[in-house]
Protein backbone atom coordinates (compact mmCIF):
# COMPACT_ATOMS: atom_id res chain seq x y z
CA UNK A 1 133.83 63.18 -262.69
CA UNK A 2 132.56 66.48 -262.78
CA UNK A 3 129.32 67.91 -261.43
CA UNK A 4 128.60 71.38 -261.90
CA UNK A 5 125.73 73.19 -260.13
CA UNK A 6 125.91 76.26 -262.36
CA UNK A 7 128.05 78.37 -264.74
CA UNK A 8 129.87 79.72 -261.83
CA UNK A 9 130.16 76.82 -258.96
CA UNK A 10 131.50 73.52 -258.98
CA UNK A 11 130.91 71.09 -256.10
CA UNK A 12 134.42 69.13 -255.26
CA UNK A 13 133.98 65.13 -255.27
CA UNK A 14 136.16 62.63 -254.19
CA UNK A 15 139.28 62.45 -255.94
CA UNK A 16 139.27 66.28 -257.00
CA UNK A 17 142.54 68.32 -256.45
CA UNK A 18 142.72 71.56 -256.91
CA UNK A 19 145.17 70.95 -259.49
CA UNK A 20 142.98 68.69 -261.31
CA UNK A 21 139.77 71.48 -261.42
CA UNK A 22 142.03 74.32 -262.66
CA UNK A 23 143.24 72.01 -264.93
CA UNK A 24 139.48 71.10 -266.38
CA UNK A 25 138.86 75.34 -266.39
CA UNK A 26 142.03 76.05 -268.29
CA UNK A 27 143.03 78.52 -265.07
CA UNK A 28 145.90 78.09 -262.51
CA UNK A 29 145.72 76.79 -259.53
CA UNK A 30 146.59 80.63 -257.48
CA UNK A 31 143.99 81.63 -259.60
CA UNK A 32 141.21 79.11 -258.51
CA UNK A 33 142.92 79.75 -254.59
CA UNK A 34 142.10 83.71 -255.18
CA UNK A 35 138.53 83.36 -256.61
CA UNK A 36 137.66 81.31 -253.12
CA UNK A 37 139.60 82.83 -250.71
CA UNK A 38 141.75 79.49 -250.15
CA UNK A 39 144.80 79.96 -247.51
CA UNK A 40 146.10 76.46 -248.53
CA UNK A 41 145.40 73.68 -251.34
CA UNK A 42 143.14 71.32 -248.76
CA UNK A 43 139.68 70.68 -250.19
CA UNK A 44 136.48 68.41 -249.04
CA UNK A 45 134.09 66.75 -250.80
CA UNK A 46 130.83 68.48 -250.61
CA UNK A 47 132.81 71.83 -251.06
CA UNK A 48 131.30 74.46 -253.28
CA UNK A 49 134.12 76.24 -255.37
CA UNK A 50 134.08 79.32 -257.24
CA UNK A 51 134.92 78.93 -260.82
CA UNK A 52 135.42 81.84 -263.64
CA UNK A 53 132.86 82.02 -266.14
């Protein structure tokens, strides 16, 4: 399930990988890690991720 809370953010739910939200952007998963300044692939729900527009 995805909830987006604008063009540019998407707010991680349970379930979500990192994989699996680069995946539903068509980007890579370095490239999602880059746009939010992500040392490691560890996520939470509630999390507010940058996402290219």
């Amino acid at each position: 399930m995805l909830f987006v809370t604008s063009s540019n953010t998407y707010i991680v739910q349970k379930g979500d990988s990192l994989y699996s939200i680069a995946k539903k952007y068509g980007i890579t998963v370095d490239k999602l890690k880059e746009l939010n300044n992500l040392k490691s692939n560890i996520i939470n729900i509630g999390q507010i991720l940058k996402i290219p527009s």
